[in-house]
C-alpha atoms as a PDB file:
ATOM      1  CA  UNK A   1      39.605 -15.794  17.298  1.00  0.00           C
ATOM      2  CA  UNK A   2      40.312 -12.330  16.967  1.00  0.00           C
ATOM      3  CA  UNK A   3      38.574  -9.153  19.262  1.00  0.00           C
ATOM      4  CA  UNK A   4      36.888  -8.207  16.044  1.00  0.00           C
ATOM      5  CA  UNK A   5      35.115 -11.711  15.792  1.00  0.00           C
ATOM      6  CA  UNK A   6      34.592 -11.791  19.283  1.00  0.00           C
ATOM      7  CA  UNK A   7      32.596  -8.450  19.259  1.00  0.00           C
ATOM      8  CA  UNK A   8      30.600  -9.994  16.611  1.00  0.00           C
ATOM      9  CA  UNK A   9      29.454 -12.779  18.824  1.00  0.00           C
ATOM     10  CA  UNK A  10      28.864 -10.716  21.921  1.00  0.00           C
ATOM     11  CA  UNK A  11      26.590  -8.601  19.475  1.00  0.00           C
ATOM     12  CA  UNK A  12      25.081 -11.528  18.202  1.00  0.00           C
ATOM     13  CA  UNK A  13      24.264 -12.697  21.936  1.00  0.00           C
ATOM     14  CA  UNK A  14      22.999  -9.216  23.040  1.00  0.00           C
ATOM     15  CA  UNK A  15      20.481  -8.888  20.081  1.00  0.00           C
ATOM     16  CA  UNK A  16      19.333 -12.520  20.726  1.00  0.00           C
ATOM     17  CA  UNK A  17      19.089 -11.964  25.059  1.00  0.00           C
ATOM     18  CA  UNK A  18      17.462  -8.516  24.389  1.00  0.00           C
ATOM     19  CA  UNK A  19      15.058 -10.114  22.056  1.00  0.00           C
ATOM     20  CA  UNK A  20      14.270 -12.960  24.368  1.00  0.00           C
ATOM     21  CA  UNK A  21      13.248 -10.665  26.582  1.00  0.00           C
ATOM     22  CA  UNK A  22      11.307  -8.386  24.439  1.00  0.00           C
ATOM     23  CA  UNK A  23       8.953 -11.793  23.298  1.00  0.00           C
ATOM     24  CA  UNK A  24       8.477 -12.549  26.788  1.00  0.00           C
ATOM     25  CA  UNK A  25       7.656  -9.137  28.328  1.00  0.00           C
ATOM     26  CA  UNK A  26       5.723  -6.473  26.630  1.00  0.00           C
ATOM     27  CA  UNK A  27       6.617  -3.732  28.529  1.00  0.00           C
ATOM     28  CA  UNK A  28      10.342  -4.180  28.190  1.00  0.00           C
ATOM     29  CA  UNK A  29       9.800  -4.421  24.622  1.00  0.00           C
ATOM     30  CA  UNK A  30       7.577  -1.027  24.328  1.00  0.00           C
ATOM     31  CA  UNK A  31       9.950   1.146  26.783  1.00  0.00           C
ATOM     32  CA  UNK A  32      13.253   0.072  24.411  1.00  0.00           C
ATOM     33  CA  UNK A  33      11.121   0.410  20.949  1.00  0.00           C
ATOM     34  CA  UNK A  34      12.064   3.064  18.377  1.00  0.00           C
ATOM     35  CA  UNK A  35       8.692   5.159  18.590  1.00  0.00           C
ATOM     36  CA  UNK A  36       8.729   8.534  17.387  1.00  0.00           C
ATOM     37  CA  UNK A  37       7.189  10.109  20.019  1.00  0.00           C
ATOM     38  CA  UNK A  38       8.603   9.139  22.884  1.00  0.00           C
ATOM     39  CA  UNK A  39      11.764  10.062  20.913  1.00  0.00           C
ATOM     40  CA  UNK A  40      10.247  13.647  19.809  1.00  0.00           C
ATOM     41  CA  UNK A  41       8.296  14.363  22.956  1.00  0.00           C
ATOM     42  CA  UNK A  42      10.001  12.944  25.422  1.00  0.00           C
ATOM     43  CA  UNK A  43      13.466  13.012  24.574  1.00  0.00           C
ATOM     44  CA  UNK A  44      14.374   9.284  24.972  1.00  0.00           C
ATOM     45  CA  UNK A  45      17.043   9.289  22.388  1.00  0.00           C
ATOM     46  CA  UNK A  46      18.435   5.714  23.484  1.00  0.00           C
ATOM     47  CA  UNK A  47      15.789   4.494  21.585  1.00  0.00           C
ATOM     48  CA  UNK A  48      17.590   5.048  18.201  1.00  0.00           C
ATOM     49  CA  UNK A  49      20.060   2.253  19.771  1.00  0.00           C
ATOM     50  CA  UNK A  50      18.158  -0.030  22.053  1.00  0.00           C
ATOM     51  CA  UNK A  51      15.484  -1.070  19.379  1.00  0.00           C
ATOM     52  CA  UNK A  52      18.149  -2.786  16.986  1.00  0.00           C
ATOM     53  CA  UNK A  53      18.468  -5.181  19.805  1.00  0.00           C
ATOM     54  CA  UNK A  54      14.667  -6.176  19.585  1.00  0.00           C
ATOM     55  CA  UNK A  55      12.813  -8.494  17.292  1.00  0.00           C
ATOM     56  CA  UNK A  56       9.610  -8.838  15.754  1.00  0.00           C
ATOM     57  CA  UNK A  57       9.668 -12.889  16.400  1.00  0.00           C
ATOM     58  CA  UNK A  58      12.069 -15.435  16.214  1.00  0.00           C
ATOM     59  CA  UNK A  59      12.535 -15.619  12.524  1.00  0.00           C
ATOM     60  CA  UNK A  60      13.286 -11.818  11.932  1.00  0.00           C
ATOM     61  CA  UNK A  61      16.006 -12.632  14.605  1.00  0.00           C
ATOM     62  CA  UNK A  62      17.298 -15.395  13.083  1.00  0.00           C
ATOM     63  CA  UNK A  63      17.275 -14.091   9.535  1.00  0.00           C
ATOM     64  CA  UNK A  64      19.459 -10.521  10.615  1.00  0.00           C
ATOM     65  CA  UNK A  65      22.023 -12.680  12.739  1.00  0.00           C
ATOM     66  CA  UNK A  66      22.819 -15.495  10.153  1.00  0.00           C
ATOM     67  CA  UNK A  67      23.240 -12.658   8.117  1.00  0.00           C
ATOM     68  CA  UNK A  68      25.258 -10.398  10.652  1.00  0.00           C
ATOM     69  CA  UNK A  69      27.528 -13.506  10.683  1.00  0.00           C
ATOM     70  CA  UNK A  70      27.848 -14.393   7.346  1.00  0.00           C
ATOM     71  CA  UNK A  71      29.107 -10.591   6.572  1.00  0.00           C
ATOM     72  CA  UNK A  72      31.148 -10.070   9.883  1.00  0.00           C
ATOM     73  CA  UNK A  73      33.781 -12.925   9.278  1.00  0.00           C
ATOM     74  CA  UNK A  74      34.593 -11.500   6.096  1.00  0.00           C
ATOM     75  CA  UNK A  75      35.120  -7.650   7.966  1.00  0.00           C
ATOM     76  CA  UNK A  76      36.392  -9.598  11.034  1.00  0.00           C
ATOM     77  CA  UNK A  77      40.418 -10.162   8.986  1.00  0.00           C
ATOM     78  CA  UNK A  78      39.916  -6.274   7.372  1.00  0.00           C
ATOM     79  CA  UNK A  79      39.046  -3.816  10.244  1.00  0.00           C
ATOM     80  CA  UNK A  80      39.552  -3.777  13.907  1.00  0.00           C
ATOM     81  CA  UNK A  81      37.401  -3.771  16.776  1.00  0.00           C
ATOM     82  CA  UNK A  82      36.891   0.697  16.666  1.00  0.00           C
ATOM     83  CA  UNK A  83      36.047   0.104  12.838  1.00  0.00           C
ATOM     84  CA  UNK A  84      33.741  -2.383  12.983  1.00  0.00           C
ATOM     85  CA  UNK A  85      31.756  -0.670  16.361  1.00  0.00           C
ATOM     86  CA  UNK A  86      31.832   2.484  13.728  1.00  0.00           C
ATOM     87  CA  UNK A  87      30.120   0.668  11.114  1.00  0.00           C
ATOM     88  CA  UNK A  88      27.599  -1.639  13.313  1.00  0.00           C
ATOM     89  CA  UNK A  89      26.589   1.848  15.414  1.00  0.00           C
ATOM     90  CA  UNK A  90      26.994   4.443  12.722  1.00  0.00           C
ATOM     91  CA  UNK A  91      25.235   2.739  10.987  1.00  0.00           C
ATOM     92  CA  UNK A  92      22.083   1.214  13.165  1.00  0.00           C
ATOM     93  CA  UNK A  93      22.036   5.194  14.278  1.00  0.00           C
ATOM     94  CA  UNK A  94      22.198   6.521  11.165  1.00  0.00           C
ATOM     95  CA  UNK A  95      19.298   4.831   9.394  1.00  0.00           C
ATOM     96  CA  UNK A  96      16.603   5.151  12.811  1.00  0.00           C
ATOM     97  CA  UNK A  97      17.449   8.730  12.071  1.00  0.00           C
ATOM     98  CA  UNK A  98      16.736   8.530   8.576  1.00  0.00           C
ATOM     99  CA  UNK A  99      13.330   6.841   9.920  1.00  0.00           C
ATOM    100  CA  UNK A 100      12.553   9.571  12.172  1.00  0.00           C
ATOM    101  CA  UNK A 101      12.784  12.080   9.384  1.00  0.00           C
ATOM    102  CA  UNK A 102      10.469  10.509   6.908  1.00  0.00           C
ATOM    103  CA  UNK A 103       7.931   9.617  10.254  1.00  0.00           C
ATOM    104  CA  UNK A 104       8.521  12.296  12.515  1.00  0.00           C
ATOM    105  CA  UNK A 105       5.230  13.880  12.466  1.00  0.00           C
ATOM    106  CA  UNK A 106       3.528  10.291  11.983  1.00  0.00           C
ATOM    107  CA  UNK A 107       2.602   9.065  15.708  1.00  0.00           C
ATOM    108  CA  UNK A 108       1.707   5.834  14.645  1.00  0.00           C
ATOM    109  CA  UNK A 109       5.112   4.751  13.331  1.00  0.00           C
ATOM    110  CA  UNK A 110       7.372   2.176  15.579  1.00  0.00           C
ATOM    111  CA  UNK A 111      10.069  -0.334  14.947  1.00  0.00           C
ATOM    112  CA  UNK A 112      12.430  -2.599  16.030  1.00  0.00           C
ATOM    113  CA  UNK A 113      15.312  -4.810  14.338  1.00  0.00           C
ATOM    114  CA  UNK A 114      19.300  -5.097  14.020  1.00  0.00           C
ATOM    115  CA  UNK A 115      18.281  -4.701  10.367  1.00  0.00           C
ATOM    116  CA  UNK A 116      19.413  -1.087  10.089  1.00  0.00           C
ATOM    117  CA  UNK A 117      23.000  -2.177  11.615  1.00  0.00           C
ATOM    118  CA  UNK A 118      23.503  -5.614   9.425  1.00  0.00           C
ATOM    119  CA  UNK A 119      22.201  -3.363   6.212  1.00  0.00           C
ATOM    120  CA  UNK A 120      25.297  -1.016   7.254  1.00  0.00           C
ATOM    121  CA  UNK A 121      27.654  -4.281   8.016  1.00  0.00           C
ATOM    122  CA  UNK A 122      26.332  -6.407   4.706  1.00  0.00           C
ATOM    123  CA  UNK A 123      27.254  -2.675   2.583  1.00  0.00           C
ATOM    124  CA  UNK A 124      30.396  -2.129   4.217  1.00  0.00           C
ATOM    125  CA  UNK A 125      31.634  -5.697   3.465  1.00  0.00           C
ATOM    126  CA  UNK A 126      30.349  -5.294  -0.250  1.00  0.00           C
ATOM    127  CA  UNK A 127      32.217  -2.245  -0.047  1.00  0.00           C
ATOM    128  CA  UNK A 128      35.488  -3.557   0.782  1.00  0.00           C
ATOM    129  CA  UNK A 129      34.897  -7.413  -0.782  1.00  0.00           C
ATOM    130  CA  UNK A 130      32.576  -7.276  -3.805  1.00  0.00           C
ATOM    131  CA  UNK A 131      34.009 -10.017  -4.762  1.00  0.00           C
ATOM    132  CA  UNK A 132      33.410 -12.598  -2.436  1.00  0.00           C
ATOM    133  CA  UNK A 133      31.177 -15.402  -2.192  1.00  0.00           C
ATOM    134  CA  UNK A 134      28.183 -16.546  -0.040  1.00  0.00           C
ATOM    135  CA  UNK A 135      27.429 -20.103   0.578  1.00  0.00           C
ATOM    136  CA  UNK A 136      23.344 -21.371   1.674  1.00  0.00           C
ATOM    137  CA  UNK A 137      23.370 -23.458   4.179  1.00  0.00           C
ATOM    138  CA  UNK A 138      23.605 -27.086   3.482  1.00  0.00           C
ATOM    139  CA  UNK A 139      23.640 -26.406  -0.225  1.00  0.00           C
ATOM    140  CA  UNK A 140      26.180 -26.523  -2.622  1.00  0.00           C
ATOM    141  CA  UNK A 141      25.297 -23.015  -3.837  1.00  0.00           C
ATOM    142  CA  UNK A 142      27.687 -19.761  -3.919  1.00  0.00           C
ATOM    143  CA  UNK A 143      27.264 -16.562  -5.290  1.00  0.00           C
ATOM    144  CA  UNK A 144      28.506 -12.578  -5.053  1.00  0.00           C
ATOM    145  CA  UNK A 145      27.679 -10.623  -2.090  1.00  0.00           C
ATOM    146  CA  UNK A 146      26.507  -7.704  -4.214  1.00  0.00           C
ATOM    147  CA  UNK A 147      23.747  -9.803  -5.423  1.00  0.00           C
ATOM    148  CA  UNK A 148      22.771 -10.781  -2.066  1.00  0.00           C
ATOM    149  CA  UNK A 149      23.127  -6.683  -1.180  1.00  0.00           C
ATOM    150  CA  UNK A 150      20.729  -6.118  -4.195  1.00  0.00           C
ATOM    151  CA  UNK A 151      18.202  -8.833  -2.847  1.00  0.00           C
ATOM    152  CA  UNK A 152      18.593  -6.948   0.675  1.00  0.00           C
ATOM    153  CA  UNK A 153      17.496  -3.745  -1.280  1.00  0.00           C
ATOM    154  CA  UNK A 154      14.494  -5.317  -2.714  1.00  0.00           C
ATOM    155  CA  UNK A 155      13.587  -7.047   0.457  1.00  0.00           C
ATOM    156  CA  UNK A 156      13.824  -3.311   2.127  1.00  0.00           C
ATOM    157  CA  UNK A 157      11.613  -1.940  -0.752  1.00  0.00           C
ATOM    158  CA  UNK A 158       8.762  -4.465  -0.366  1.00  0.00           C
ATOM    159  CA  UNK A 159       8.656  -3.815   3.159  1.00  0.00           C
ATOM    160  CA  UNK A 160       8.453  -0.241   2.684  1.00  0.00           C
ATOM    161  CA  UNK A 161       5.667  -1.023   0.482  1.00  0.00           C
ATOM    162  CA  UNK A 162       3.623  -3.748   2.305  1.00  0.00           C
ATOM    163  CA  UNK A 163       4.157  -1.670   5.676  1.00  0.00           C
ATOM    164  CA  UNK A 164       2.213  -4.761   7.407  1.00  0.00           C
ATOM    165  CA  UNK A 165       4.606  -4.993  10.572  1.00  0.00           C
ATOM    166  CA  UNK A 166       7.358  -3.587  12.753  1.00  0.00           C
ATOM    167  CA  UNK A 167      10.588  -4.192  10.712  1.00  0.00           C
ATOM    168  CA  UNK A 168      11.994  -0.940  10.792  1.00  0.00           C
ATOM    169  CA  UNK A 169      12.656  -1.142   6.279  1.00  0.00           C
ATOM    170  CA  UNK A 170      12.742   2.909   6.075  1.00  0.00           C
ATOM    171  CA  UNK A 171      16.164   2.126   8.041  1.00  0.00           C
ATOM    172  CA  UNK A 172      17.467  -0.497   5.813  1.00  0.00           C
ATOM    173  CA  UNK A 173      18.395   1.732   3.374  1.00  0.00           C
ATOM    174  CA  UNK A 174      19.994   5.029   5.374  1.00  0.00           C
ATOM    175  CA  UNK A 175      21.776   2.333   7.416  1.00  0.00           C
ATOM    176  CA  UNK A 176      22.975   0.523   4.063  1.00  0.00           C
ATOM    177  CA  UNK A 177      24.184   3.970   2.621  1.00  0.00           C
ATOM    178  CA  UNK A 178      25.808   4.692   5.425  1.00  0.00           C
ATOM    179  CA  UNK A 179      27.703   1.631   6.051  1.00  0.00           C
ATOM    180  CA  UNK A 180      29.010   1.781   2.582  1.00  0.00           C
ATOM    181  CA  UNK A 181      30.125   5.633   2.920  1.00  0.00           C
ATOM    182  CA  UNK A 182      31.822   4.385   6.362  1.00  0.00           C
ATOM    183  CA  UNK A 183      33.947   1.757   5.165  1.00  0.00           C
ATOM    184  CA  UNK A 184      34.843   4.084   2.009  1.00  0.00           C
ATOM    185  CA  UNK A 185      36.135   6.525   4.225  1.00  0.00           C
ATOM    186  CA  UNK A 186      37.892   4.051   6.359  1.00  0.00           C
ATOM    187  CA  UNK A 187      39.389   2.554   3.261  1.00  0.00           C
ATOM    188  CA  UNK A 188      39.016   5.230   0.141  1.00  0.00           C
ATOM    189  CA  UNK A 189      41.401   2.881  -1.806  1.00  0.00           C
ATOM    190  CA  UNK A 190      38.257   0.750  -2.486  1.00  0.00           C
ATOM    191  CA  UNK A 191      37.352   3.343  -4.919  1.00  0.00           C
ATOM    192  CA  UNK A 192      39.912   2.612  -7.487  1.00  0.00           C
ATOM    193  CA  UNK A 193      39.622  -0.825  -7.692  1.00  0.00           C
ATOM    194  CA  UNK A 194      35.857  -1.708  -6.482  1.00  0.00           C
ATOM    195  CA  UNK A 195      34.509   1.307  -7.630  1.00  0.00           C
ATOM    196  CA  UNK A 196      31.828  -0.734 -10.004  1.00  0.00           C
ATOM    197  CA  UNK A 197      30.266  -2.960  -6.905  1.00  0.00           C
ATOM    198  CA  UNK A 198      30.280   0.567  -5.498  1.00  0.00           C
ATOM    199  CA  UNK A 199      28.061   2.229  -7.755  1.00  0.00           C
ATOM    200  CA  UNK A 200      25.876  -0.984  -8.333  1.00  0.00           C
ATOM    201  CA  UNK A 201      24.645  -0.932  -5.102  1.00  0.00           C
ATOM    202  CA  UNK A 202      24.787   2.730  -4.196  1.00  0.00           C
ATOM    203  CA  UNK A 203      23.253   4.584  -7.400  1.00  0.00           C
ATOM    204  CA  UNK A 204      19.850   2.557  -6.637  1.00  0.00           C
ATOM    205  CA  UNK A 205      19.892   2.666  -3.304  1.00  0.00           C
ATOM    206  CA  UNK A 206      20.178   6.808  -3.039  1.00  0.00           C
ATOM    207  CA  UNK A 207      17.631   7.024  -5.771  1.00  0.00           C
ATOM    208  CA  UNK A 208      15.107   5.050  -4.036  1.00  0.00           C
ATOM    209  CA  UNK A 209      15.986   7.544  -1.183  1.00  0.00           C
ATOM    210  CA  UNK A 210      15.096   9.945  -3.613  1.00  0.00           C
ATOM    211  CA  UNK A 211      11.665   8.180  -4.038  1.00  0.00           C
ATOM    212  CA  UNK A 212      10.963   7.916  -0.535  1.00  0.00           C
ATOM    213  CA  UNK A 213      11.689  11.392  -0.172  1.00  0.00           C
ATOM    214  CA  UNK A 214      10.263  13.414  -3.142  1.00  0.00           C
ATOM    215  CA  UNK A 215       7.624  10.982  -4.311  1.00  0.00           C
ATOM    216  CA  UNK A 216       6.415   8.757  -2.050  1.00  0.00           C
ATOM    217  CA  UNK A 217       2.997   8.676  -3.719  1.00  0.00           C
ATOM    218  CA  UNK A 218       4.463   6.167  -6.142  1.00  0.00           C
ATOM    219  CA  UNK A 219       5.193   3.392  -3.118  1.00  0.00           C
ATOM    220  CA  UNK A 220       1.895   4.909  -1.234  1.00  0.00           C
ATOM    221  CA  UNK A 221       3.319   4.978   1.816  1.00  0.00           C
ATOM    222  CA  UNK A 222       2.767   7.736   4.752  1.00  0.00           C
ATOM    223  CA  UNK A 223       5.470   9.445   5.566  1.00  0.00           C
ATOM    224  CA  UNK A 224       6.746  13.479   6.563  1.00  0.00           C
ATOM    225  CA  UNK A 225       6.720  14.275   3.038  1.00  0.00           C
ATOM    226  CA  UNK A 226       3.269  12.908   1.719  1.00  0.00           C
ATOM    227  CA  UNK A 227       0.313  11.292   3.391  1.00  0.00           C
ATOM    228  CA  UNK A 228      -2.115   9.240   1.433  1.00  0.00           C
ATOM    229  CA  UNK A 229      -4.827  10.040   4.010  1.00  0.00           C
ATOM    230  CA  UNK A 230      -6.598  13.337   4.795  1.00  0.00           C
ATOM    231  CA  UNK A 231      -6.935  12.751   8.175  1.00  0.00           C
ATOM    232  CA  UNK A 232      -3.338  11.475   9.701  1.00  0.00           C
ATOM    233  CA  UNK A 233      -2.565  10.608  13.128  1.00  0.00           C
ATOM    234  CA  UNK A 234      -0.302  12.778  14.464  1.00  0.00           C
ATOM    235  CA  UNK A 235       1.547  13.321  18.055  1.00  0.00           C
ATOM    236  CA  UNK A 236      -1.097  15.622  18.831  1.00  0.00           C
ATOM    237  CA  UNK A 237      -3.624  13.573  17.789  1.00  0.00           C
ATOM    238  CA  UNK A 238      -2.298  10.870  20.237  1.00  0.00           C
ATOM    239  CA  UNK A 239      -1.213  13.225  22.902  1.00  0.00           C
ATOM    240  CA  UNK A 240      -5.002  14.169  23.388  1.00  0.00           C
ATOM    241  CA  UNK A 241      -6.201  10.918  22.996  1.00  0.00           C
ATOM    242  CA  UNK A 242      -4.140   9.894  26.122  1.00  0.00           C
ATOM    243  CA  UNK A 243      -5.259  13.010  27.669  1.00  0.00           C
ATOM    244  CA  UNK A 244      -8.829  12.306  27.267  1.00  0.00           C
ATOM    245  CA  UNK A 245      -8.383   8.667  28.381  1.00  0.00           C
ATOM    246  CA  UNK A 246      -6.815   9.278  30.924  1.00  0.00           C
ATOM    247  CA  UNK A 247      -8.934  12.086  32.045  1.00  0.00           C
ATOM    248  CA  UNK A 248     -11.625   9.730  32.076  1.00  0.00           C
ATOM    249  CA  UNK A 249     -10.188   7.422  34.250  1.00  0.00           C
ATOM    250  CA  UNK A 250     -10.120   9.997  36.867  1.00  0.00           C
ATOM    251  CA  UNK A 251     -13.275  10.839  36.514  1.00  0.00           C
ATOM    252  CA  UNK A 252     -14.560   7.710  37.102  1.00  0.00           C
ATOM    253  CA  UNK A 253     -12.252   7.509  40.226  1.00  0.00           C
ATOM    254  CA  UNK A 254     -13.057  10.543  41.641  1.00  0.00           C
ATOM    255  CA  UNK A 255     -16.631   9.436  41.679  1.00  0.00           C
ATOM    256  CA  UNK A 256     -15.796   5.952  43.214  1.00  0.00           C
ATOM    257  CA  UNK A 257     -14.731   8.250  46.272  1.00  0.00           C
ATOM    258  CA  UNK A 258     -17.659  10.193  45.919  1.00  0.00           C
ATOM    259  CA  UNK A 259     -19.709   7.124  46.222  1.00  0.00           C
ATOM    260  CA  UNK A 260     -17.465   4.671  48.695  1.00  0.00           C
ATOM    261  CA  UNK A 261     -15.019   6.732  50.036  1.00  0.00           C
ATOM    262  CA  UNK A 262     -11.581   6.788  49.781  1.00  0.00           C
ATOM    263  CA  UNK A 263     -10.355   3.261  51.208  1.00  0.00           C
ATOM    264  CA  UNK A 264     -12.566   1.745  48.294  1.00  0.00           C
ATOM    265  CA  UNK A 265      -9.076   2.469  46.007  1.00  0.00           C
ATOM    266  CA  UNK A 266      -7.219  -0.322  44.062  1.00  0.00           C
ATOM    267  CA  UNK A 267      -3.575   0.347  44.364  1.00  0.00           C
ATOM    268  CA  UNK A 268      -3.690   0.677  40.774  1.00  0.00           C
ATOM    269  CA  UNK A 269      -6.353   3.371  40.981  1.00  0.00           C
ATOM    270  CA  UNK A 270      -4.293   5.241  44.112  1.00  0.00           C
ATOM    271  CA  UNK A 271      -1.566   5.182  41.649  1.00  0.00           C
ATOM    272  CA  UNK A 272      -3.267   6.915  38.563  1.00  0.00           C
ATOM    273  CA  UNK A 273      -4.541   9.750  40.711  1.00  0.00           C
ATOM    274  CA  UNK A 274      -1.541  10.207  42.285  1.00  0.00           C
ATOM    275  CA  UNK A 275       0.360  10.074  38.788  1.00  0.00           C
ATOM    276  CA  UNK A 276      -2.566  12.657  37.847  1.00  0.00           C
ATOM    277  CA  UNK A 277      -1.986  14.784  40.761  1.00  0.00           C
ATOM    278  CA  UNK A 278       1.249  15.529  40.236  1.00  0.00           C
ATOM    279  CA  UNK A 279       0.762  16.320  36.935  1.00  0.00           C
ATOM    280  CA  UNK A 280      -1.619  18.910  37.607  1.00  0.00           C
ATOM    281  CA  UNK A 281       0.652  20.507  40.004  1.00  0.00           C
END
């Protein structure tokens, strides 16, 4: 086994431990989530990182590692250990920031998913081996990887569409771009001699970029540069929301005091007015 293939596994592990996790505890899962506000507002860029590692549900897991596997033995012989982190990283980072463009001023949006990185990984191998096959399991049944890339695409776009869950789709793409421009650069001599796969998978791939960006009305789907409903929830929207919640919540303990005294206090209502207090300092 080489260190390449070995990386691959440990990734493979981490996505499916972190995920674990994520079903079983709610609040692990919503601090490490790719949310655009706490991004945005509060600065918690490790977010563009830690939600590859989470899952929607067991089958969204399962479906991004069998492919992460599939795609990483064939890289695993081509690039080393550096090359590959490049790709899996560059390009998991690359397409949550191509999310956080389109959504940034939506403060509705999250996601979570390793899709973004295996989009990069499945591009990268296309990239560098368009001409290799893919078997299903248990089936006699082969056939190119760009066709498989092409079916990624179109299960990207119908996400996009549908928008009825978490995947983060808006990421498939910038991450598949990227992962494809990586390995290029790693290896330009793919150009003169895979140049066709190339532009297969590219040339609609950057024009439904193009879509999403200048005319999003045709996929009707919200995003920075169009917004199918007159009255969008933004940050600010939220941000007083919580405010006014929250508010609220004092209130009501601040007349609980009023009306029993102090030593009436849950320690979950001691802790929202001192959170509050110090606040308002």
């Amino acid at each position: 086994m080489t260190i390449t293939e070995l990386i691959s596994l440990l990734i493979i592990a981490a996505n499916v431990y972190i995920s674990y996790r994520g079903f079983k505890d709610s609040i692990f899962y919503n601090r490490y989530a790719f949310e655009v506000e706490k991004i945005t507002v509060f600065k918690q860029y490790d977010r563009l990182v830690t939600s590859g590692f989470l899952h929607v549900n067991w089958m969204h897991l399962i479906f991004n590692m069998i492919s992460l596997y599939l795609f990483s033995t064939s890289l695993a012989g081509q690039l080393g250990a550096f090359s590959y982190l490049l790709i899996y990283f560059g390009s998991l980072i690359a397409g949550n920031l191509f999310s956080l463009l389109l959504h940034k001023k939506d403060g509705d949006y999250s996601s979570v998913g390793a899709s973004g990185a295996v989009s990069g990984i499945i591009y990268s191998s296309i990239a560098l081996f368009p001409g290799f096959n893919i078997g299903l399991l248990f089936l006699p049944i082969s056939f190119p990887a760009w066709i498989f890339g092409l079916a990624f695409i179109l299960y990207s776009i119908y996400g996009i569409r549908s928008r009825n869950n978490n995947i983060g789709h808006e990421a498939h793409l910038g991450a598949a771009v990227a992962g494809m421009l990586i390995a290029i650069l790693l290896e330009p001599s793919v150009l003169t001699y895979n140049y066709f796969p190339i532009l297969i998978i590219l040339i609609p791939s950057i024009v439904f970029i193009y879509i999403i960006i200048k005319m999003p009305h045709y996929l009707l789907i919200d995003n920075l540069f169009y917004k199918k409903h007159n009255h969008s929830y933004t940050l600010e929207d939220r941000y007083n929301a919580e405010k006014i919640e929250v508010q609220k919540k004092v209130d009501q303990i601040l007349e609980k005091i009023h009306q029993k005294g102090m030593q009436s206090l849950t320690k979950k209502e001691k802790e929202i007015l001192d959170i509050y207090s110090k606040k308002e300092r």
